[in-house]
Protein backbone atom coordinates (compact mmCIF):
# COMPACT_ATOMS: atom_id res chain seq x y z
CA UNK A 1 8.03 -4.57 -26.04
CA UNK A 2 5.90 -1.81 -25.76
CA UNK A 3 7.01 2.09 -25.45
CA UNK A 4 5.80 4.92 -23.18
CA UNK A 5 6.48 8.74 -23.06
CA UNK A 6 8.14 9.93 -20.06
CA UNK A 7 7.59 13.78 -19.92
CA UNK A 8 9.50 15.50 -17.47
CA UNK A 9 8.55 19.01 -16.04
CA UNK A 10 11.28 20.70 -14.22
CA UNK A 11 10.98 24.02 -12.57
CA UNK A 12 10.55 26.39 -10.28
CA UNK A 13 8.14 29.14 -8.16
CA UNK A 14 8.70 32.70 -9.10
CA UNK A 15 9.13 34.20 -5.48
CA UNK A 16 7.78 37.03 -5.93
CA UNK A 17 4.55 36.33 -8.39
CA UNK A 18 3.81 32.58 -5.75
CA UNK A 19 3.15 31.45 -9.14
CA UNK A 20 4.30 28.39 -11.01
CA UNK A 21 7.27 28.48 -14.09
CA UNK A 22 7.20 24.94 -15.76
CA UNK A 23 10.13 23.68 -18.30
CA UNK A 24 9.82 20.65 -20.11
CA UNK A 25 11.90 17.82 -20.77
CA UNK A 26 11.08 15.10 -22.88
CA UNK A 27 12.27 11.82 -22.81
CA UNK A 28 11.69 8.26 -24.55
CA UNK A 29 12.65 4.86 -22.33
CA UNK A 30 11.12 2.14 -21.17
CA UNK A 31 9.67 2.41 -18.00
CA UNK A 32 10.25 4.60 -15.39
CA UNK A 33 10.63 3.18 -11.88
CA UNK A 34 12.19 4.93 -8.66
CA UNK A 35 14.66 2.66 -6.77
CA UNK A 36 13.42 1.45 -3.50
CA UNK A 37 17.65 2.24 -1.45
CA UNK A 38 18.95 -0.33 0.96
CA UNK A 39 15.97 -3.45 0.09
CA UNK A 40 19.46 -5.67 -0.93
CA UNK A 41 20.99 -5.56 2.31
CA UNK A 42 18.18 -5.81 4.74
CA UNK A 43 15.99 -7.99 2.41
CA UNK A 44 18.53 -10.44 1.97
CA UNK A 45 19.15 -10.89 6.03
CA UNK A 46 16.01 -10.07 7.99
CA UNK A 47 13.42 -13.35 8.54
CA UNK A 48 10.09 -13.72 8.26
CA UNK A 49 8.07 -12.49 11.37
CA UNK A 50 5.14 -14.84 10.27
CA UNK A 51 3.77 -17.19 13.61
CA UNK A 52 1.99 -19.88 11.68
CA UNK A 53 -1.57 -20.45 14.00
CA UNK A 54 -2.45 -23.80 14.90
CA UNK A 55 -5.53 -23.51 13.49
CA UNK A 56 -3.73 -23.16 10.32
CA UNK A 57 -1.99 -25.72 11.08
CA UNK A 58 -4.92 -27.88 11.93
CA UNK A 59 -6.66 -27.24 7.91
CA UNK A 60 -3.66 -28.03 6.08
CA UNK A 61 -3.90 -31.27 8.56
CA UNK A 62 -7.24 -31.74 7.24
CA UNK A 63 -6.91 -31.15 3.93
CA UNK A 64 -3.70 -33.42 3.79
CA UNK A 65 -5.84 -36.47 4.99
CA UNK A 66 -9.62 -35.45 3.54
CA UNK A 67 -9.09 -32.83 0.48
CA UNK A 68 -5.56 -33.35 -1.35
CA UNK A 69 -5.98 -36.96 -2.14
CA UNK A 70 -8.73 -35.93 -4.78
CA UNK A 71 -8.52 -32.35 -5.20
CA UNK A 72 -8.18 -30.83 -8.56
CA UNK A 73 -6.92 -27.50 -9.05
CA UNK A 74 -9.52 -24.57 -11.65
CA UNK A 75 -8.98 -24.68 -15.24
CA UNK A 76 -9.75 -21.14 -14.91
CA UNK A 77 -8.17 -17.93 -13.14
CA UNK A 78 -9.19 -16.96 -9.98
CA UNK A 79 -8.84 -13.19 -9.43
CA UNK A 80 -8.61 -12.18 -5.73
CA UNK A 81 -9.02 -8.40 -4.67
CA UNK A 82 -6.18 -6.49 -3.11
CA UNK A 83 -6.34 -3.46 -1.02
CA UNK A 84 -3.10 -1.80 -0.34
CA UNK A 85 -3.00 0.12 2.76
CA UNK A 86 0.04 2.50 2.86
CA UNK A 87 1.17 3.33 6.45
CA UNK A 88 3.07 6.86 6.94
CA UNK A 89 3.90 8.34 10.59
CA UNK A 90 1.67 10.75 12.21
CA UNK A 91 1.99 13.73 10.06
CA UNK A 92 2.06 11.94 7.00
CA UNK A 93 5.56 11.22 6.40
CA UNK A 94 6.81 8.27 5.17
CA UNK A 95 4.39 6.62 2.75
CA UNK A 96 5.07 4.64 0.26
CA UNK A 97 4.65 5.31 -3.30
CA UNK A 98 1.41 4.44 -4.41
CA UNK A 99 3.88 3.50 -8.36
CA UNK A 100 6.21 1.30 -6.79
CA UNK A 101 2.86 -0.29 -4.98
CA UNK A 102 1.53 -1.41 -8.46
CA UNK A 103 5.10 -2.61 -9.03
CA UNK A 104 4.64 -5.00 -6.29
CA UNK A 105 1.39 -6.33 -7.31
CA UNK A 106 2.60 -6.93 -11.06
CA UNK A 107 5.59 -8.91 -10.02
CA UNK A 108 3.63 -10.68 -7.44
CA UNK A 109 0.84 -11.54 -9.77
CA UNK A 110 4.01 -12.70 -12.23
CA UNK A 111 5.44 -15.09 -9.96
CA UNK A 112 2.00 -16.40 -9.36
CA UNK A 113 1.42 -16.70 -13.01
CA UNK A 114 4.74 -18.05 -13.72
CA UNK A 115 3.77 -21.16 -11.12
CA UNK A 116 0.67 -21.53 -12.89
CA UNK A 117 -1.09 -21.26 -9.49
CA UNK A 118 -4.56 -20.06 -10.93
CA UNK A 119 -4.51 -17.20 -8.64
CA UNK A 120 -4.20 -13.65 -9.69
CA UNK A 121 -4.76 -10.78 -7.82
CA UNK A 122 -6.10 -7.14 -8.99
CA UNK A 123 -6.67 -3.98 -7.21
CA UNK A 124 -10.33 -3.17 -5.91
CA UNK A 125 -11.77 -0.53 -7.34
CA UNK A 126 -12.92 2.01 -4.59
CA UNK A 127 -10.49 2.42 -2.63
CA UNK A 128 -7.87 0.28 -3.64
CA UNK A 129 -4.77 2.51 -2.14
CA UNK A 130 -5.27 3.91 1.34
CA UNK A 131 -3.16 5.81 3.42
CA UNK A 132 -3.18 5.77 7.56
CA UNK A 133 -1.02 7.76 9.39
CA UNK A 134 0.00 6.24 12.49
CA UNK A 135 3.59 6.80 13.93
CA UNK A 136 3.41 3.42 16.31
CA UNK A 137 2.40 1.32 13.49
CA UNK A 138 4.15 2.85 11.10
CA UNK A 139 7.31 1.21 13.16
CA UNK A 140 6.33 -1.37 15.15
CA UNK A 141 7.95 -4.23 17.28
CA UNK A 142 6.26 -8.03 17.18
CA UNK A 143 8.41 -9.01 20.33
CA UNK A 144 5.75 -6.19 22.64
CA UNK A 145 3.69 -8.86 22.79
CA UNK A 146 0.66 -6.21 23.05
CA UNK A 147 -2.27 -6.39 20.99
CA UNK A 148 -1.95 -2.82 19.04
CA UNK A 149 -1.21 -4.72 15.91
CA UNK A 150 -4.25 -6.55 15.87
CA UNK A 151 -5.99 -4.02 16.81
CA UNK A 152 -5.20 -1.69 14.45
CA UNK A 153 -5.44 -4.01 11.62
CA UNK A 154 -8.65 -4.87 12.16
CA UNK A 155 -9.80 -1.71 12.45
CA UNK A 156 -8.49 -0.53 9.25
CA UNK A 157 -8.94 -3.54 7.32
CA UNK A 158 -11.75 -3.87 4.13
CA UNK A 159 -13.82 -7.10 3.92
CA UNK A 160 -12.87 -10.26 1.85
CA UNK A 161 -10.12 -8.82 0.46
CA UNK A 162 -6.67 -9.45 0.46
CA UNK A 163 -5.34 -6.77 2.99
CA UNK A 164 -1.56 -5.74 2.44
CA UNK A 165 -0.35 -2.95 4.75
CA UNK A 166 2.79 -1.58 3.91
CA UNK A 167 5.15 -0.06 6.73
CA UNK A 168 8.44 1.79 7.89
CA UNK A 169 9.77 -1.12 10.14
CA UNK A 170 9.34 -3.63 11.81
CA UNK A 171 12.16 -4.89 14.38
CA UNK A 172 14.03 -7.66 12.58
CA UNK A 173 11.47 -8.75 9.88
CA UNK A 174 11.12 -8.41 6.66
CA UNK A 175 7.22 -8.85 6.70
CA UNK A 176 4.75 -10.70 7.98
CA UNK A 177 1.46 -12.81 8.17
CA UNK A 178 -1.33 -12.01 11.04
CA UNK A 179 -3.57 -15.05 11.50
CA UNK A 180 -5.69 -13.35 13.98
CA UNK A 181 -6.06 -10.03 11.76
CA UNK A 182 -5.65 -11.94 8.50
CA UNK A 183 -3.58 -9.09 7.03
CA UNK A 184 -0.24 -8.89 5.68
CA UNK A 185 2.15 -6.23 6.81
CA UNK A 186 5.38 -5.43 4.49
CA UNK A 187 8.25 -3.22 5.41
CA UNK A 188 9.20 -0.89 2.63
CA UNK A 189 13.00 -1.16 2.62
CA UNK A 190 12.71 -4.85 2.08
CA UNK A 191 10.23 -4.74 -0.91
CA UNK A 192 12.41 -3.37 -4.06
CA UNK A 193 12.50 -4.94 -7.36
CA UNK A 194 13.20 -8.29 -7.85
CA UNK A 195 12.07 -8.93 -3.89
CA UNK A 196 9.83 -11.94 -3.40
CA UNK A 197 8.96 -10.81 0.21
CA UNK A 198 5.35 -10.00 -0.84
CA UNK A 199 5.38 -13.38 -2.71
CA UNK A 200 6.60 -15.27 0.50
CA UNK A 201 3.93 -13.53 2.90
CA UNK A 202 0.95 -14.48 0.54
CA UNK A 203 1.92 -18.21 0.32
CA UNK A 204 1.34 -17.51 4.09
CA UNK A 205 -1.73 -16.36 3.95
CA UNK A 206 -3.28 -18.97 1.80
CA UNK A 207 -2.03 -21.11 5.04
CA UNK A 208 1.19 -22.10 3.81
CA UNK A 209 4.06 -22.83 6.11
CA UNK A 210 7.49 -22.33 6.15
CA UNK A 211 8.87 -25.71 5.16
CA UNK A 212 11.45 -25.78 7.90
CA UNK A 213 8.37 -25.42 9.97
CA UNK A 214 9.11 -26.13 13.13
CA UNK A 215 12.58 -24.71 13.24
CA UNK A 216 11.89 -21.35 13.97
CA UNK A 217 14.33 -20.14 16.47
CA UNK A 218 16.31 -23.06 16.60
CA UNK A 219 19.70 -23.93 14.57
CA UNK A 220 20.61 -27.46 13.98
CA UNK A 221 21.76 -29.43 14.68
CA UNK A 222 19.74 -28.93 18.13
CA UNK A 223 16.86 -31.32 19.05
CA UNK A 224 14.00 -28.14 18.67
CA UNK A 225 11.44 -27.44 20.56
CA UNK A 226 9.85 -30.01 22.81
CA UNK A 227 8.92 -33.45 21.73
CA UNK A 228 9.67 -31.84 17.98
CA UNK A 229 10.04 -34.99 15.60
CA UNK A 230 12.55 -34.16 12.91
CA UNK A 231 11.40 -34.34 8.81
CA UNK A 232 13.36 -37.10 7.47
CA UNK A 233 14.87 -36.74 3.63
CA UNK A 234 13.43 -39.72 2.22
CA UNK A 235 10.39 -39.25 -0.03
CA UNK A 236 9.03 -42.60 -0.17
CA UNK A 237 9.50 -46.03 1.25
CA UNK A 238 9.49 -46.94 4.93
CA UNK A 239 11.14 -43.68 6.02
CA UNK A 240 8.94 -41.14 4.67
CA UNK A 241 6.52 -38.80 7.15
CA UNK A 242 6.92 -36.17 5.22
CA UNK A 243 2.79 -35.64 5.18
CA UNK A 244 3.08 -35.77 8.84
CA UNK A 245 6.43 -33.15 9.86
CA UNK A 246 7.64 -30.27 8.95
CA UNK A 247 5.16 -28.31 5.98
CA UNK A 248 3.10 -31.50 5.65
CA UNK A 249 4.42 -31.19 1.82
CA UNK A 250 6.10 -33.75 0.16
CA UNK A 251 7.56 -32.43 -2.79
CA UNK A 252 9.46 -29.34 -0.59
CA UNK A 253 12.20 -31.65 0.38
CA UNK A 254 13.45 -31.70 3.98
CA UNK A 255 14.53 -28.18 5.46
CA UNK A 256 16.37 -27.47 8.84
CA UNK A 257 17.24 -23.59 8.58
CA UNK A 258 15.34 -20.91 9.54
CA UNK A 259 18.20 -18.34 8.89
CA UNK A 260 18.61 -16.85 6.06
CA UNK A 261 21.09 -18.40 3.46
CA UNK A 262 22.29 -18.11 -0.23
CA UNK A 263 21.76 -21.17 -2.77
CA UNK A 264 25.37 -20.79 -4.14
CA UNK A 265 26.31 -22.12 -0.42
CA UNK A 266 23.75 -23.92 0.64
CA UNK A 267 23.94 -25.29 4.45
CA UNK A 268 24.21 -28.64 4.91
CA UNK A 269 22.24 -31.18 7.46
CA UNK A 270 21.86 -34.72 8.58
CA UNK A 271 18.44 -36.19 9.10
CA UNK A 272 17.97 -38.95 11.99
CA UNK A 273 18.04 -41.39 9.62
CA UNK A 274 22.13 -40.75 8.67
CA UNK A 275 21.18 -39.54 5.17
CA UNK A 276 22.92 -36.14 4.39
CA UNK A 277 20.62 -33.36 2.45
CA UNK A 278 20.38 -30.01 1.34
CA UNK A 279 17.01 -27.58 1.69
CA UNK A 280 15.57 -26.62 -1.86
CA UNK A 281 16.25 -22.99 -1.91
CA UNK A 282 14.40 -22.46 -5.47
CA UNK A 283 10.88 -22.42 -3.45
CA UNK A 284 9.17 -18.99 -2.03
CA UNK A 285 8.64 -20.27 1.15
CA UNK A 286 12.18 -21.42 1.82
CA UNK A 287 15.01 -18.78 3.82
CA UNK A 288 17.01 -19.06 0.70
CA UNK A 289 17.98 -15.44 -0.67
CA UNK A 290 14.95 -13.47 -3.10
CA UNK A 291 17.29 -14.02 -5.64
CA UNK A 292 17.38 -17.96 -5.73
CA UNK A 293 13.53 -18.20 -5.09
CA UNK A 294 11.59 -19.52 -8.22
CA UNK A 295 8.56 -21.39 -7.74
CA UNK A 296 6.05 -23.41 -5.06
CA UNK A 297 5.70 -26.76 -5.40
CA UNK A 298 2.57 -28.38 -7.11
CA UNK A 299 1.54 -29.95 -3.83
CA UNK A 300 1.97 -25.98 -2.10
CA UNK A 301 0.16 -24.73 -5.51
CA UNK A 302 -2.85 -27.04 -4.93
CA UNK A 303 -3.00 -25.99 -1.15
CA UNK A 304 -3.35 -22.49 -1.92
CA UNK A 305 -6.18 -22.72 -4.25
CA UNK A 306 -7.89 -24.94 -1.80
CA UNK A 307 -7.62 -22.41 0.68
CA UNK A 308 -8.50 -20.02 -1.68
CA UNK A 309 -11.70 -21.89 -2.69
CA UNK A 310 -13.13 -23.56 0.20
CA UNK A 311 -12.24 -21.15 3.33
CA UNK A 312 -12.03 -17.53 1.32
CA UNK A 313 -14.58 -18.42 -1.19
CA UNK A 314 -16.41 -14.63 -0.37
CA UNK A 315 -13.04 -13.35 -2.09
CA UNK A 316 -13.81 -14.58 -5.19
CA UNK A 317 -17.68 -12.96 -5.35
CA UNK A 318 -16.24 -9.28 -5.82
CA UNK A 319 -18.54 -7.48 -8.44
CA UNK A 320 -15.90 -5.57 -10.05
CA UNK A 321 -15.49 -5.77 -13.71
CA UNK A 322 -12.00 -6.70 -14.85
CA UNK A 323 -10.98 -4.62 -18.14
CA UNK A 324 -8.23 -7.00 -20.11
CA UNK A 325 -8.54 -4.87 -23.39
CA UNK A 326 -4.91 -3.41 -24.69
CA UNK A 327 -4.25 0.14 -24.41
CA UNK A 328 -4.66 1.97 -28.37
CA UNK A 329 -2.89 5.44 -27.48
CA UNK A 330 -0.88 7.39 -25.25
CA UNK A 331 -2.77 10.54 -23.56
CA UNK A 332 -1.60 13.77 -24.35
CA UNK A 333 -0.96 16.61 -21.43
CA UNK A 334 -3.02 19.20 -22.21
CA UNK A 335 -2.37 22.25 -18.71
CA UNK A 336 0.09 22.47 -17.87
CA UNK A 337 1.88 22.60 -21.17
CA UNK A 338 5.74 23.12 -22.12
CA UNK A 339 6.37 27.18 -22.51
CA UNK A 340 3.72 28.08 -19.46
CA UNK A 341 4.35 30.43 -17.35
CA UNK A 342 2.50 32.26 -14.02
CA UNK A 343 1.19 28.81 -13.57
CA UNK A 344 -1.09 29.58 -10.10
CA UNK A 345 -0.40 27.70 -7.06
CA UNK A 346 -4.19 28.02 -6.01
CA UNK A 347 -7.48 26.69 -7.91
CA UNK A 348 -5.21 25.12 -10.46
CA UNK A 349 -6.39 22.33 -12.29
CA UNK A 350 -4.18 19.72 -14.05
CA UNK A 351 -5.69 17.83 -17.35
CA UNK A 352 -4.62 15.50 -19.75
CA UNK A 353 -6.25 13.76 -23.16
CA UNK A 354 -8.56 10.54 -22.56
CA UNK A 355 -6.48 7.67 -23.26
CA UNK A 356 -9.90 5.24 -23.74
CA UNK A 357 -11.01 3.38 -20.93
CA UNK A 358 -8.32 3.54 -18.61
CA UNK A 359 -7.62 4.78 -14.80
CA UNK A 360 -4.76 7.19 -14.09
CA UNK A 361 -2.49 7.51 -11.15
CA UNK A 362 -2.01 11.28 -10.11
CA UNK A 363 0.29 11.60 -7.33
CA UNK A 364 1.61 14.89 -5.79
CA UNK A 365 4.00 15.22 -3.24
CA UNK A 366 7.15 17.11 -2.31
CA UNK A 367 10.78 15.18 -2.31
CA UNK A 368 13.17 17.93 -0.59
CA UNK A 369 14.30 17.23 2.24
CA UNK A 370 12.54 15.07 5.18
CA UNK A 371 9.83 17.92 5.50
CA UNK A 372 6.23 16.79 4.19
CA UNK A 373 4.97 19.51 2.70
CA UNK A 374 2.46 17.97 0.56
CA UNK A 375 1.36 14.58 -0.19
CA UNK A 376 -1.66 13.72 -2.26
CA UNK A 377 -2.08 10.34 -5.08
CA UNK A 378 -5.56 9.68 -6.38
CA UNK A 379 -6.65 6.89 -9.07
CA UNK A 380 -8.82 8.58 -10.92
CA UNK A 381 -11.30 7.93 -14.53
CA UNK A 382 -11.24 11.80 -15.02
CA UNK A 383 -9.01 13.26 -17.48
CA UNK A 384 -8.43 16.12 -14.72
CA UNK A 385 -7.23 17.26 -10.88
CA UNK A 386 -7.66 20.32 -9.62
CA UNK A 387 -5.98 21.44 -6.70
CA UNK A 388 -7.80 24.81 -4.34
CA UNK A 389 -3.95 25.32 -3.01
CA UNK A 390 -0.67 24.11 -3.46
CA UNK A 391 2.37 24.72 -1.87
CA UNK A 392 4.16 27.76 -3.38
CA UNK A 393 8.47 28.63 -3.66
CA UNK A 394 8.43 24.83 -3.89
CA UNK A 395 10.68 23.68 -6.64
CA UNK A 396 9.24 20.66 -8.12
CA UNK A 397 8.93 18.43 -11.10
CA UNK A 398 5.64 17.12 -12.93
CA UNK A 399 6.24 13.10 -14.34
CA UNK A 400 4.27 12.32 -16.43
CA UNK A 401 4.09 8.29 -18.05
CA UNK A 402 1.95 5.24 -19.21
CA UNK A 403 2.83 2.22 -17.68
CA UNK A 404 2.81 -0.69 -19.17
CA UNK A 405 6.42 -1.47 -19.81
CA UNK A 406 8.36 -4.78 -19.35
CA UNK A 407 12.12 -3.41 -19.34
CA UNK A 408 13.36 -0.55 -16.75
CA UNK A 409 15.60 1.60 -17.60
CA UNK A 410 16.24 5.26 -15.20
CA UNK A 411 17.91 8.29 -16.91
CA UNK A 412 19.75 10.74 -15.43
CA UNK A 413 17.26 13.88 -14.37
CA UNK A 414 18.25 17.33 -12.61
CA UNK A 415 16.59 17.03 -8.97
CA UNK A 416 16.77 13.46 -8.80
CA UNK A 417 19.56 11.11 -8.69
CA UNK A 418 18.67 8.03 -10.75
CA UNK A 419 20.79 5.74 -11.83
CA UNK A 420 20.33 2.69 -14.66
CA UNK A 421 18.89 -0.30 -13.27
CA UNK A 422 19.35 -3.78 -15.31
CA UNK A 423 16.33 -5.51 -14.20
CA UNK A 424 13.41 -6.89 -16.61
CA UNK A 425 9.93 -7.35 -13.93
CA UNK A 426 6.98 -5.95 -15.65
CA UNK A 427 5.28 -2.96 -15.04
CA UNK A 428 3.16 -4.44 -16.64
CA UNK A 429 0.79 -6.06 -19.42
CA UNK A 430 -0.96 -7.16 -15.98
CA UNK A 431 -1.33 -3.87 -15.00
CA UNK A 432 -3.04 -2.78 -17.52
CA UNK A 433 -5.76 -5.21 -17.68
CA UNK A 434 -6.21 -6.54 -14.00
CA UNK A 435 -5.57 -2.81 -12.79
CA UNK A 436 -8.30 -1.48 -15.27
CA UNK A 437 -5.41 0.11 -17.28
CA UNK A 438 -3.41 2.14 -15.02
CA UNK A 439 -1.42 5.17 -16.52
CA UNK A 440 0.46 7.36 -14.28
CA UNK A 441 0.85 10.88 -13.67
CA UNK A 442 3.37 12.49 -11.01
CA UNK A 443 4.03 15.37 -9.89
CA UNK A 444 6.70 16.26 -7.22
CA UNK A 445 7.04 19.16 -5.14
C-alpha cells in the first residue's frame, strides 16, 4: 500500500482587492478519486453500439483456419499507445476529467494484465489528452445514419495509436467501436469505477466479436436474421461448429442474448440440437452486467495479440521511452503556500518541488454551477504553471495529490460533496511507470 498527501486549498476572492485568499487543509487518505454520478444505472442497461465489419469478420475467418492452429502468443509485453481525446460541447463545457481519464486506462490496463493478454497500453507522450469541442459530437445519435461520425473521427484522430474519444451521449449505447474510423468512442456516464465498458470496446477493436454475434437485435428464441445458422452448445464431437458460428471461439460457450442481463439470473436457451445452456457471463465481451465480467478466453486472448501483431504492427514501433522506476518522494507545494494572502488573479504562477523524473497533471477549471468559466489541464515535466489571467470573485479550491494509490477512499470537503467509496481499482503502480509517473495537481475554480 502506498500513501499520498492530499492538500486541500479552500478559499475565496477578496471582492474588492480581485485578488486571491487561499486556506489550507490538509489531509492523509488513500487516493483521491471524484465519483463519475449515474454510470450504475445507465452502464448496467445501455448495449454496445459496436457494428462488427465484415472485413473483420473476414480476418478472424482467416486467422481461425491459417494463423490460430500454430500461433503462439509474446513472452514479452506489448505496450500499445493511447491517445485520449476528450469531447466537450461547443463552448467547452462538458469535458471529462483528464484524472478520472488515467483512472480508466489503469483499470483497463489491469484487466488486461489480470488475463495475462501481453498487451498493455500507456499514454503517448505529446499530446496524450486532447480536448475538441464540438456540440454535435459531443452528443451524437448512431441511428442518423450520416457520416459526421466518421468524419469527424478521422479528422481528429493521431496515427497508429489507439484512439479513445470520450463523449456526453450517445443515444442508447454505452460505447462503441468504428471499423471505418478505427476509433473508440465512450460515453462518460457509463465509464465510472469498476466499469468494464472501455475493456469491452477494446476487445472490439483488436477485432473481437460479441460472442452472441449474430444476435444483435434479435431475442430468442426467434430464427435471426436471414439464413442465420444458430451456435450449437456442444464443444466437441459431431455437433460442434463452434469455429464456424457465432464469435468463431470455442472456449466462449454458446450465447443467444444481446440484452443486457445479470449473472445471478442468467437467461436461459435451447440450442437446435435440444441441449439446454446458459451464456458465460464472466467474459468482457458477453451482455452480462460490468460487475460479473472477469476475463477473455485464451482463444479471444490469442486473437487479440494476433491482431495486435500482424495487422497493427506500426503500433508497436512508437519511440517513446517507458519510465518503470518507483517514485522516491512526494513533491512539496512551494506558491501558493498555506497563510497567503493577495494571491493575484493575473501573471500568477503556480510551482511545486521536483518529485524526480516524473510528469504532473495540472488541471484548472471552475465547478459552480453549469457555467464554464475556465477550463485548462496540462501534463507537464516543469515544476511550474503560470497563468497571464484567471478568473477573479471565483471561489475555488486548489487539490493537490500523487497518485499512485491502490485503495480509494473520499472525505468529506466544504464545496464538494464526496462521499466514501468502497472500491479497490488502482490508481495506480501502472500509472506511474507506463504513464511516465503521473502526479496530479488540481485546482478548481
Amino acid at each position: 500500500m502506498y500513501l499520498m498527501l492530499n492538500s486541500v486549498f479552500l478559499g475565496f476572492t477578496n471582492q474588492n482587492t480581485m485578488n486571491f485568499k487561499l486556506i489550507l487543509t490538509i489531509l492523509l487518505s488513500t487516493l483521491f478519486a471524484l465519483p463519475i454520478n449515474a454510470q450504475r444505472t445507465i452502464g448496467q442497461h445501455a448495449a454496445c453500439g459496436t457494428v462488427t465489419s465484415q472485413e473483420q469478420m473476414d480476418w478472424l475467418r482467416h486467422y481461425r483456419k491459417n494463423i490460430a492452429p500454430t500461433y503462439k502468443m509474446s513472452g514479452d509485453i506489448l505496450y500499445v499507445p493511447i491517445v485520449f481525446h476528450v469531447v466537450g460541447q461547443d463552448d467547452g463545457a462538458g469535458y471529462y476529467p483528464a484524472r478520472e481519464a488515467l483512472r480508466i486506462l489503469c483499470e483497463f490496463n489491469e484487466n488486461y494484465s489480470n488475463n495475462e493478454s501481453g498487451i498493455q497500453f500507456f499514454l503517448k507522450e505529446n499530446g496524450g489528452i486532447r480536448y475538441h469541442n464540438n456540440s454535435r459530437f459531443f452528443t451524437h445519435d448512431l441511428s442518423d445514419n450520416d457520416a459526421y461520425e466518421t468524419i469527424f473521427c478521422n479528422q481528429k484522430k493521431v496515427d497508429n495509436v489507439v484512439n479513445l474519444f470520450i463523449v456526453g451521449n450517445v443515444s442508447g449505447v454505452c460505447g462503441y467501436y468504428s471499423p471505418s474510423s478505427d476509433c473508440v468512442v465512450l460515453i462518460k456516464d457509463c465509464i465510472g469505477p469498476g466499469s468494464t465498458t472501455a475493456t469491452h470496446e477494446l476487445g472490439h477493436f483488436f477485432t473481437l466479436p460479441h460472442p452472441f454475434f449474430g444476435w444483435e437485435g434479435y431475442d430468442f428464441p426467434d430464427d435471426g436474421p436471414s439464413n442465420f445458422i444458430r451456435e450449437n452448445a456442444a464443444r466437441t464431437g459431431p455437433d460442434q461448429n463452434c469455429y464456424d458460428k457465432a464469435d468463431l471461439f470455442c472456449d466462449t460457450g454458446a450465447d443467444y442474448e444481446s440484452d443486457r442481463w445479470n449473472c445471478s439470473n442468467p437467461p436461459e436457451f435451447v440450442d437446435p440440437k435440444g441441449v439446454e445452456f446458459e451464456p458465460d457471463g464472466t467474459l468482457f465481451m458477453s451482455y452480462s452486467n460490468d460487475e460479473c465480467q472477469t476475463r477473455f478466453s485464451t482463444e479471444q486472448l490469442e486473437a487479440m495479440q494476433a491482431n495486435l501483431t500482424i495487422t497493427r504492427s506500426s503500433f508497436l514501433d512508437d519511440p517513446q521511452v517507458l519510465n518503470f522506476n518507483d517514485l522516491t518522494h512526494a513533491a512539496t507545494l512551494n506558491y501558493p503556500i498555506f497563510g497567503d494572502e493577495n494571491v493575484p488573479n493575473q501573471n500568477v504562477t503556480f510551482k511545486w518541488e521536483n518529485a524526480g523524473d516524473v510528469k504532473y497533471l495540472f488541471t484548472l477549471n471552475n465547478v459552480a454551477g453549469s457555467e464554464t468559466l475556465f477550463n485548462h489541464t496540462e501534463i507537464l515535466t516543469e515544476t511550474e504553471f503560470k497563468f497571464e489571467f484567471l478568473p477573479a470573485d471565483v471561489e475555488f479550491e486548489w487539490q493537490w495529490l500523487l497518485s499512485r494509490m491502490i485503495d480509494t477512499v473520499l472525505h468529506q470537503v466544504q464545496l464538494i460533496n464526496l462521499k466514501r467509496l468502497n472500491h479497490c481499482h488502482l490508481f495506480c503502480q501502472l500509472l506511474t511507470s507506463i504513464l511516465l509517473h503521473v502526479l496530479v495537481i488540481q485546482m478548481v475554480l
